[in-house]
C-alpha atoms as a PDB file:
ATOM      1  CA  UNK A   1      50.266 -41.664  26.400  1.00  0.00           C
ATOM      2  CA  UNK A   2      47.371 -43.906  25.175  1.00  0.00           C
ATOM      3  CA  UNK A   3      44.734 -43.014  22.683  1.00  0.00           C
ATOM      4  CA  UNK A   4      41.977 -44.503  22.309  1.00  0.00           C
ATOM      5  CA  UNK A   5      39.162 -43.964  19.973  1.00  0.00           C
ATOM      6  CA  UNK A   6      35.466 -43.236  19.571  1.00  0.00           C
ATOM      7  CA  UNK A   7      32.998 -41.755  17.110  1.00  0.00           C
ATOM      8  CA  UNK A   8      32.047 -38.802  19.513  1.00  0.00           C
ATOM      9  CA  UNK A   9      36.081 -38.669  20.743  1.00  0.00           C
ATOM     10  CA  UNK A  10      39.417 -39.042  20.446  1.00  0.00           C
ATOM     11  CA  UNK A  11      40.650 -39.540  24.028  1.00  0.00           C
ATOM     12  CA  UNK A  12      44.863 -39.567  25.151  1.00  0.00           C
ATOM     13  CA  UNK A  13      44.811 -40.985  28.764  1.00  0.00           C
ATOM     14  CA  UNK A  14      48.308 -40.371  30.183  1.00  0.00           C
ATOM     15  CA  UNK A  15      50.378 -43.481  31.645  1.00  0.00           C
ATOM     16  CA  UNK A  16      49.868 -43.009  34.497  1.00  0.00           C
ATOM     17  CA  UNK A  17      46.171 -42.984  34.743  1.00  0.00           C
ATOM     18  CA  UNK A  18      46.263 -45.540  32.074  1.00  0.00           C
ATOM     19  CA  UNK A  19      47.806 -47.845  34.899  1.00  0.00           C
ATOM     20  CA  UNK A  20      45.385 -46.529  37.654  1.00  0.00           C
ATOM     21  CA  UNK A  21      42.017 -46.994  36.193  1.00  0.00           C
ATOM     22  CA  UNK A  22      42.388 -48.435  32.849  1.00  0.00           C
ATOM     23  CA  UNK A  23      44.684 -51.181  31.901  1.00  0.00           C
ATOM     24  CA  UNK A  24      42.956 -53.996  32.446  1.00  0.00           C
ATOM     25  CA  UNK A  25      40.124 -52.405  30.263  1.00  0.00           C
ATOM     26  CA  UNK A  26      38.279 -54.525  27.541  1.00  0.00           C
ATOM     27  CA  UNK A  27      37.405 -52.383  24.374  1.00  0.00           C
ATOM     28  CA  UNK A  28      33.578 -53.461  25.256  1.00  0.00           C
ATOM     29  CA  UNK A  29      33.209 -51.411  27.893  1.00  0.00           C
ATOM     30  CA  UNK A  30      35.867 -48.675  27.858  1.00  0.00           C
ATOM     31  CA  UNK A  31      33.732 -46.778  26.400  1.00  0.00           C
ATOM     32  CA  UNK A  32      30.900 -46.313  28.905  1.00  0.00           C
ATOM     33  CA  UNK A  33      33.178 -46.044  31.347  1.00  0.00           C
ATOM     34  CA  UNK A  34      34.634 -43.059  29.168  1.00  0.00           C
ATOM     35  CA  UNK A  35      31.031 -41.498  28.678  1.00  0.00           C
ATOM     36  CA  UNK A  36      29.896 -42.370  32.405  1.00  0.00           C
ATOM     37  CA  UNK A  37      33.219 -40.370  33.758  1.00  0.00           C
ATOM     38  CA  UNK A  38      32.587 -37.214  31.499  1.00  0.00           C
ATOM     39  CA  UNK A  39      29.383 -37.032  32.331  1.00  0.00           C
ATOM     40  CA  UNK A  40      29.403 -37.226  36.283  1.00  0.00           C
ATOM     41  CA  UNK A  41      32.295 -35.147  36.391  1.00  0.00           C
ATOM     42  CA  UNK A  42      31.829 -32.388  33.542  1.00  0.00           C
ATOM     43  CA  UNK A  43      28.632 -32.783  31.412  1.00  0.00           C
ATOM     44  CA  UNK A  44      26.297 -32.907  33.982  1.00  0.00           C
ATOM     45  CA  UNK A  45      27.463 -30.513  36.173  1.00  0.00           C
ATOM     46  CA  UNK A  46      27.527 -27.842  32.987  1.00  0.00           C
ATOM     47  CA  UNK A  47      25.318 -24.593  32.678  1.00  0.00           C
ATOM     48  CA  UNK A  48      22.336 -25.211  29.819  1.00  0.00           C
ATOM     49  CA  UNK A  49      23.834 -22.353  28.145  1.00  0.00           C
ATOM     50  CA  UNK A  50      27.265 -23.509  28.153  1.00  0.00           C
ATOM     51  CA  UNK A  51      25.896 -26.996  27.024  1.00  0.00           C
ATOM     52  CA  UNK A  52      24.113 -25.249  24.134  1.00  0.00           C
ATOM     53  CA  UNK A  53      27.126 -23.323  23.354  1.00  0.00           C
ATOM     54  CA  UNK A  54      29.343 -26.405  22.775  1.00  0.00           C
ATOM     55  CA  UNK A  55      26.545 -27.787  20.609  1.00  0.00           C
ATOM     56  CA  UNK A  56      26.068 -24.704  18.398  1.00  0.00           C
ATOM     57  CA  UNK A  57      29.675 -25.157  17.725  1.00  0.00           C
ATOM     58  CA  UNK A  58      29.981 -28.374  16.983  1.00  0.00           C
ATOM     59  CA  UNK A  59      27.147 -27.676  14.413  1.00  0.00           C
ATOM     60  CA  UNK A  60      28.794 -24.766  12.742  1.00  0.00           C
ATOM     61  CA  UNK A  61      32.167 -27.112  12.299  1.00  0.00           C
ATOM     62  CA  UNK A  62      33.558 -29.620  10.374  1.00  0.00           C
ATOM     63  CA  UNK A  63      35.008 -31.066  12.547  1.00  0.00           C
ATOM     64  CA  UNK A  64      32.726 -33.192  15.038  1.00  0.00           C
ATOM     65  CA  UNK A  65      35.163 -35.137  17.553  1.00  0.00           C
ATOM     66  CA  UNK A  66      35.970 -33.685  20.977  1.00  0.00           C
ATOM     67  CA  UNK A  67      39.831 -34.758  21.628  1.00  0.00           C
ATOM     68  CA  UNK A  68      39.736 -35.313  25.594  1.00  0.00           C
ATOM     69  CA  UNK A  69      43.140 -35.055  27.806  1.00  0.00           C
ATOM     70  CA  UNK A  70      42.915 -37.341  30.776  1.00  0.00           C
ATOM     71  CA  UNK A  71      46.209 -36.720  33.115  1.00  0.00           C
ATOM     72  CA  UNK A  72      47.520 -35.745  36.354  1.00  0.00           C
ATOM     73  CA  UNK A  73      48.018 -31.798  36.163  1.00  0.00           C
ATOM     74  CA  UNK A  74      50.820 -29.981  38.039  1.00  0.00           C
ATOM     75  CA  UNK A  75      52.717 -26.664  37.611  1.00  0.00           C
ATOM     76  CA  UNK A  76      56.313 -26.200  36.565  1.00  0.00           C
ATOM     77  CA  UNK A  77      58.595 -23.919  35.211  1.00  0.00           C
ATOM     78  CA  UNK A  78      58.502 -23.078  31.683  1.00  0.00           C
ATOM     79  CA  UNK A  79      61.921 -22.388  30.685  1.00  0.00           C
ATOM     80  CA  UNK A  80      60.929 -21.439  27.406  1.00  0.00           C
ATOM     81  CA  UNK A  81      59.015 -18.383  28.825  1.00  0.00           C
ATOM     82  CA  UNK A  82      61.958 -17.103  30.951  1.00  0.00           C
ATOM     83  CA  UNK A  83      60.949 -19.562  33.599  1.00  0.00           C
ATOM     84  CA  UNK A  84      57.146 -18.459  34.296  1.00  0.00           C
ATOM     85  CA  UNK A  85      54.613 -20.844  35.877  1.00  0.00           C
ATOM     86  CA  UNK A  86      53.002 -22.882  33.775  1.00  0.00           C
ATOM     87  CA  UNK A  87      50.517 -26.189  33.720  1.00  0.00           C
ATOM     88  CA  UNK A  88      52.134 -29.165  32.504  1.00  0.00           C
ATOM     89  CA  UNK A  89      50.556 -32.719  33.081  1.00  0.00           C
ATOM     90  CA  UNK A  90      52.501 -36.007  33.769  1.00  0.00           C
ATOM     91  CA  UNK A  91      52.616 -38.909  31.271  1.00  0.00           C
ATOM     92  CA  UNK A  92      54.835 -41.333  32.658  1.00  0.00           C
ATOM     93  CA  UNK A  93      58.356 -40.325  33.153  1.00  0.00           C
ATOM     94  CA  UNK A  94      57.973 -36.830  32.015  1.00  0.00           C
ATOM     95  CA  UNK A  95      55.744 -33.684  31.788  1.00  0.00           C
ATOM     96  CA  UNK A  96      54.081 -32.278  29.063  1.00  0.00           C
ATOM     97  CA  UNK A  97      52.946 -29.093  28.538  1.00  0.00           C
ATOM     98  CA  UNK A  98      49.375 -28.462  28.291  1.00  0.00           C
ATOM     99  CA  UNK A  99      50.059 -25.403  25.877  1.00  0.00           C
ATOM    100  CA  UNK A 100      52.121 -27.271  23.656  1.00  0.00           C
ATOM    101  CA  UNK A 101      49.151 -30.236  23.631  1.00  0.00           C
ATOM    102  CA  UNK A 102      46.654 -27.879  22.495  1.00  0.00           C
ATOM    103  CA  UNK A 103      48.629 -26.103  19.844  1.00  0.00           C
ATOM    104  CA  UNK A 104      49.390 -29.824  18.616  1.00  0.00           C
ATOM    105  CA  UNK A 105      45.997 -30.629  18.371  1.00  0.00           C
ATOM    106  CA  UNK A 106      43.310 -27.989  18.641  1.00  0.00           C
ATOM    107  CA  UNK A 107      42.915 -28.364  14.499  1.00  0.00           C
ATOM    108  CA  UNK A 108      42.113 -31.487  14.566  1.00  0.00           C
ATOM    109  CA  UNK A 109      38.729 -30.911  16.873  1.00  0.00           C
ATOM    110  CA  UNK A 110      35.876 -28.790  17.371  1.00  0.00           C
ATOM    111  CA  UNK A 111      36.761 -29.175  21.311  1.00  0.00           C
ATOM    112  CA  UNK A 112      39.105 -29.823  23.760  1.00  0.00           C
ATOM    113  CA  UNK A 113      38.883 -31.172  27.373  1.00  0.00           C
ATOM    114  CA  UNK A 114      41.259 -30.599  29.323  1.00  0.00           C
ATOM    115  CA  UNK A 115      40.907 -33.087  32.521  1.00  0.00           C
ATOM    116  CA  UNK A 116      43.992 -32.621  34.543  1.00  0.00           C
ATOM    117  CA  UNK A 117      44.627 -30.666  37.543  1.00  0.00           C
ATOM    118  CA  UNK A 118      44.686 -26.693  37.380  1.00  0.00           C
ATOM    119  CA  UNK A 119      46.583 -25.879  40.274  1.00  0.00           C
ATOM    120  CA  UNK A 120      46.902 -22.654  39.615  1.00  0.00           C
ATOM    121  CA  UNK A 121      43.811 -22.046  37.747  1.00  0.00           C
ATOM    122  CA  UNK A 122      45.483 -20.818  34.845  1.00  0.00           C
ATOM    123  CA  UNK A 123      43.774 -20.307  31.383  1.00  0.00           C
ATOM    124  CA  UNK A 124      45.583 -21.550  28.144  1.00  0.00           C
ATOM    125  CA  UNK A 125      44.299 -19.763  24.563  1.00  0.00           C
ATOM    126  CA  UNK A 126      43.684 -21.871  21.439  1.00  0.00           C
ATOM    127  CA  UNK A 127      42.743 -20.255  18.028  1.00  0.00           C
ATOM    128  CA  UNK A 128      41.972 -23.344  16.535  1.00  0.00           C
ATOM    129  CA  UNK A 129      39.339 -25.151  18.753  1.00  0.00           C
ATOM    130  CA  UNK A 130      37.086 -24.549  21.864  1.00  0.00           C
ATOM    131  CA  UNK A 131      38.523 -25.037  25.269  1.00  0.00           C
ATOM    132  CA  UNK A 132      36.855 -26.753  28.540  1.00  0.00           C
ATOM    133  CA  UNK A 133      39.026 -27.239  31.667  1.00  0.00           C
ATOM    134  CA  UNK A 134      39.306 -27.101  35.037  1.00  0.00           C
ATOM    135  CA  UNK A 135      39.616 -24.196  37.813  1.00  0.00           C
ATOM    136  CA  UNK A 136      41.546 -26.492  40.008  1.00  0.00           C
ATOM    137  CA  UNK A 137      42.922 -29.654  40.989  1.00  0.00           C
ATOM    138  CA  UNK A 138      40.162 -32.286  41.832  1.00  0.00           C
ATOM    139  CA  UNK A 139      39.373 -35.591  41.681  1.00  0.00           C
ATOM    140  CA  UNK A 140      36.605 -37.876  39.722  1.00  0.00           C
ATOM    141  CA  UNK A 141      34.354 -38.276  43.388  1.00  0.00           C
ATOM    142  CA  UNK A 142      34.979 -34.570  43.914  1.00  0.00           C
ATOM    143  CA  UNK A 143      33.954 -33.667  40.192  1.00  0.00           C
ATOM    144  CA  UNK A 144      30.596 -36.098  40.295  1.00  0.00           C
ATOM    145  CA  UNK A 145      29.167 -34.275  43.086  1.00  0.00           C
ATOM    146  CA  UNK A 146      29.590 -30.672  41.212  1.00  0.00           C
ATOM    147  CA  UNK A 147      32.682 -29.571  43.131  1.00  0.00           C
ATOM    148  CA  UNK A 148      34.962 -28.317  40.443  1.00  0.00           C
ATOM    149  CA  UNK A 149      34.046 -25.381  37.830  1.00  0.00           C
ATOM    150  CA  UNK A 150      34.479 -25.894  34.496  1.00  0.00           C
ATOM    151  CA  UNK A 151      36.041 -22.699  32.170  1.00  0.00           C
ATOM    152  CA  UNK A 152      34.928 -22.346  28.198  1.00  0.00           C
ATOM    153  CA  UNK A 153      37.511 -20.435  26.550  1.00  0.00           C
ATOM    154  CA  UNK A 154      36.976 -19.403  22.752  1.00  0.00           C
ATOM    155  CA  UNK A 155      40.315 -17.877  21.603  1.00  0.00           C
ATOM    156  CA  UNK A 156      41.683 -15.993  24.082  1.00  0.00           C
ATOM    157  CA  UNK A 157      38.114 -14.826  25.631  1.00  0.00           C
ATOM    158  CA  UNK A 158      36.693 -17.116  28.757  1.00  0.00           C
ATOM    159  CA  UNK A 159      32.738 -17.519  27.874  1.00  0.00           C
ATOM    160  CA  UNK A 160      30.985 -18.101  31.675  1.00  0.00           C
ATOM    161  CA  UNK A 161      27.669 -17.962  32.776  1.00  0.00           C
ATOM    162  CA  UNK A 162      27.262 -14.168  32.624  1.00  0.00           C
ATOM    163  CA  UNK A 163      28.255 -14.163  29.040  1.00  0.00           C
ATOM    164  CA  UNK A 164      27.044 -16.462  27.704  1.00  0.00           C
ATOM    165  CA  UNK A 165      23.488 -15.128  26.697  1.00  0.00           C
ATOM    166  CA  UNK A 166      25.237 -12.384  24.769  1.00  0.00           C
ATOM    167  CA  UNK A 167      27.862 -15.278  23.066  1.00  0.00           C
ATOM    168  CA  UNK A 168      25.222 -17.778  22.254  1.00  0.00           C
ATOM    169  CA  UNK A 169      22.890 -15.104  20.347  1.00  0.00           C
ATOM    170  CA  UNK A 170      26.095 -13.716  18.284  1.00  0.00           C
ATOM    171  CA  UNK A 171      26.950 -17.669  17.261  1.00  0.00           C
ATOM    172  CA  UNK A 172      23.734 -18.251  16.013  1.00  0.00           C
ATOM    173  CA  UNK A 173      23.203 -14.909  14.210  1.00  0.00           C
ATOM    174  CA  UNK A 174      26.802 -15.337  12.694  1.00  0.00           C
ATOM    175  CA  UNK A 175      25.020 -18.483  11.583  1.00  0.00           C
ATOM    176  CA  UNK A 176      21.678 -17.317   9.897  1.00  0.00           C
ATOM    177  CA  UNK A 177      24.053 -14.653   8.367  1.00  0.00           C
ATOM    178  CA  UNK A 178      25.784 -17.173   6.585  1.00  0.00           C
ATOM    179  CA  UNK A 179      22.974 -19.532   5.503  1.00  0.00           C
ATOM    180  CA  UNK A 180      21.453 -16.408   4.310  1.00  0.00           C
ATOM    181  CA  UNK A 181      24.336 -15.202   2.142  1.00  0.00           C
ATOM    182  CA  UNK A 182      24.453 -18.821   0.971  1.00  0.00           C
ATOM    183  CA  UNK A 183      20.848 -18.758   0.129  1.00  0.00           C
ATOM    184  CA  UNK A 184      21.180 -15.730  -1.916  1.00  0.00           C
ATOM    185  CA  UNK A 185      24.544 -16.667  -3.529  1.00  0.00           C
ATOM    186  CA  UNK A 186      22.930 -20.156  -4.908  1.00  0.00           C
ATOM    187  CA  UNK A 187      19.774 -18.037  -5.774  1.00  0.00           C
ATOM    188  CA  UNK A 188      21.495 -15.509  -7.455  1.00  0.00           C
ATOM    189  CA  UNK A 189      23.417 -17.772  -9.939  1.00  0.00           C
ATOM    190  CA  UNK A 190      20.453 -19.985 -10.353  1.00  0.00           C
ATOM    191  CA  UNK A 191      18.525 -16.452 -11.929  1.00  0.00           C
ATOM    192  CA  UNK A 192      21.968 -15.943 -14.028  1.00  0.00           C
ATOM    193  CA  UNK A 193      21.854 -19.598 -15.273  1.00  0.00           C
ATOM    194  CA  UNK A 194      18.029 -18.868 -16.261  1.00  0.00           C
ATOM    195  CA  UNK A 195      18.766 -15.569 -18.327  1.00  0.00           C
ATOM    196  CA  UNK A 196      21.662 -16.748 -20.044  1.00  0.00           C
ATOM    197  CA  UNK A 197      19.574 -20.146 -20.910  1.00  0.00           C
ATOM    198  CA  UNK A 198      16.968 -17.046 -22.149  1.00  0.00           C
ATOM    199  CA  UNK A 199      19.262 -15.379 -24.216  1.00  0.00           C
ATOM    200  CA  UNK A 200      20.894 -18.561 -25.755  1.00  0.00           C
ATOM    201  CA  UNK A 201      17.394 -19.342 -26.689  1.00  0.00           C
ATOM    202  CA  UNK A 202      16.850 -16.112 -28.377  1.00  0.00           C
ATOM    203  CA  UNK A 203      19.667 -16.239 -30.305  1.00  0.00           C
ATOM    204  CA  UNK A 204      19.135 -19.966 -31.383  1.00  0.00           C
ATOM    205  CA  UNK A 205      15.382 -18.697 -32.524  1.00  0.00           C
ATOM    206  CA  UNK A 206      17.157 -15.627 -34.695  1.00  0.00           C
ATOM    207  CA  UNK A 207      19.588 -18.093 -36.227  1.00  0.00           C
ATOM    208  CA  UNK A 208      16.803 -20.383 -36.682  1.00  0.00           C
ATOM    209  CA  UNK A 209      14.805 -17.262 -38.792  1.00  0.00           C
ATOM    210  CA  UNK A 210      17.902 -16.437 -40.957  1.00  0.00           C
ATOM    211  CA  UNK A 211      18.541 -20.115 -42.162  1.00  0.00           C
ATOM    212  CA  UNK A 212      14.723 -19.896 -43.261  1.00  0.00           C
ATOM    213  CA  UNK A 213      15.589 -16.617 -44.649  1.00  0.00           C
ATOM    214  CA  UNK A 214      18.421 -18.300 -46.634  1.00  0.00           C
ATOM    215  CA  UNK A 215      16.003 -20.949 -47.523  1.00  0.00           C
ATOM    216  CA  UNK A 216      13.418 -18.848 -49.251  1.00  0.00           C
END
């Protein structure tokens, strides 16, 4: 697996594609080839509210990388889940499953692509970052022209194009909730700061009149 590095993305690009598209790559332009790829295959073809979505997210995190998986997807037997089908991708010798790649790394990123192969059309969860991927296997002249779907998955819920009205108004009230409470948290201890500056001046002036008094 290679990774390779950009302000707006980490991206792991599998041996194998590594060798089909990529090795001869100079660090100059790597990256527009990246940004070119994602967006005739996935960013352009997204739904505005889906695309407004994964920006309202990103806003709300700290974290503001996507981590991108570019590999060859197949399906394979899971022996750790009494043999069920599951979607692994290939990295050179061996198979990795996609599961495992997202538990390994969803906290490190506000998002996750998935671009491998979905067979099956299976959906993965993560708890720790958003999910796009794939409804099935394609290829990048196949993607540029609009031909795959791609799935947003928050959690274990799938967010499509349906939903998404409904999700994108709850993500930005959650939002305005908690500038609000924010708001009134730094207001409230800014009024507490000014009345116990009040009453420290109060008692300064009544200390103040019994030294006089003493004086006298």
């Amino acid at each position: 697996m290679h990774a390779v590095s950009f302000e707006w993305a980490d991206v792991f690009i599998s041996d194998d594609i590594w060798q089909e598209q990529y090795s001869d790559a100079e660090a100059v332009w790597l990256e527009d080839a990246l940004i070119q790829q994602f967006d005739n295959m996935l960013f352009n073809h997204l739904d505005p509210g889906i695309k407004e979505y994964v920006d309202e997210v990103k806003r709300q995190s700290s974290k503001k990388k996507f981590g991108i998986l570019l590999a060859h997807g197949t399906l394979g037997h899971d022996e750790s889940n009494d043999g069920r089908q599951s979607w692994f991708c290939v990295d050179g010798s061996h198979d990795l499953k996609l599961q495992d790649w997202i538990d390994q790394n969803g906290g490190r990123y506000f998002c996750l692509i998935l671009a491998s192969c979905n067979g099956a059309g299976l959906t993965p969860t993560s708890n720790r970052a958003m999910l796009l991927l794939p409804d099935r296997p394609f290829a990048n002249w196949s993607a540029a022209f609009g031909d795959v779907s791609w799935s947003l998955i928050q959690g274990d819920k799938e967010i499509d194009k349906y939903t998404i009205e409904h999700e994108l108004r709850a993500l930005k009230q959650g939002r305005r909730q908690g500038q609000s409470r924010g708001h009134n948290k730094s207001h409230g201890e800014t009024d507490q700061g000014e009345a116990e500056e009040g009453e420290g001046q109060e008692g300064e002036g009544q200390a103040h009149g019994q030294d006089e008094g003493q004086t006298q």
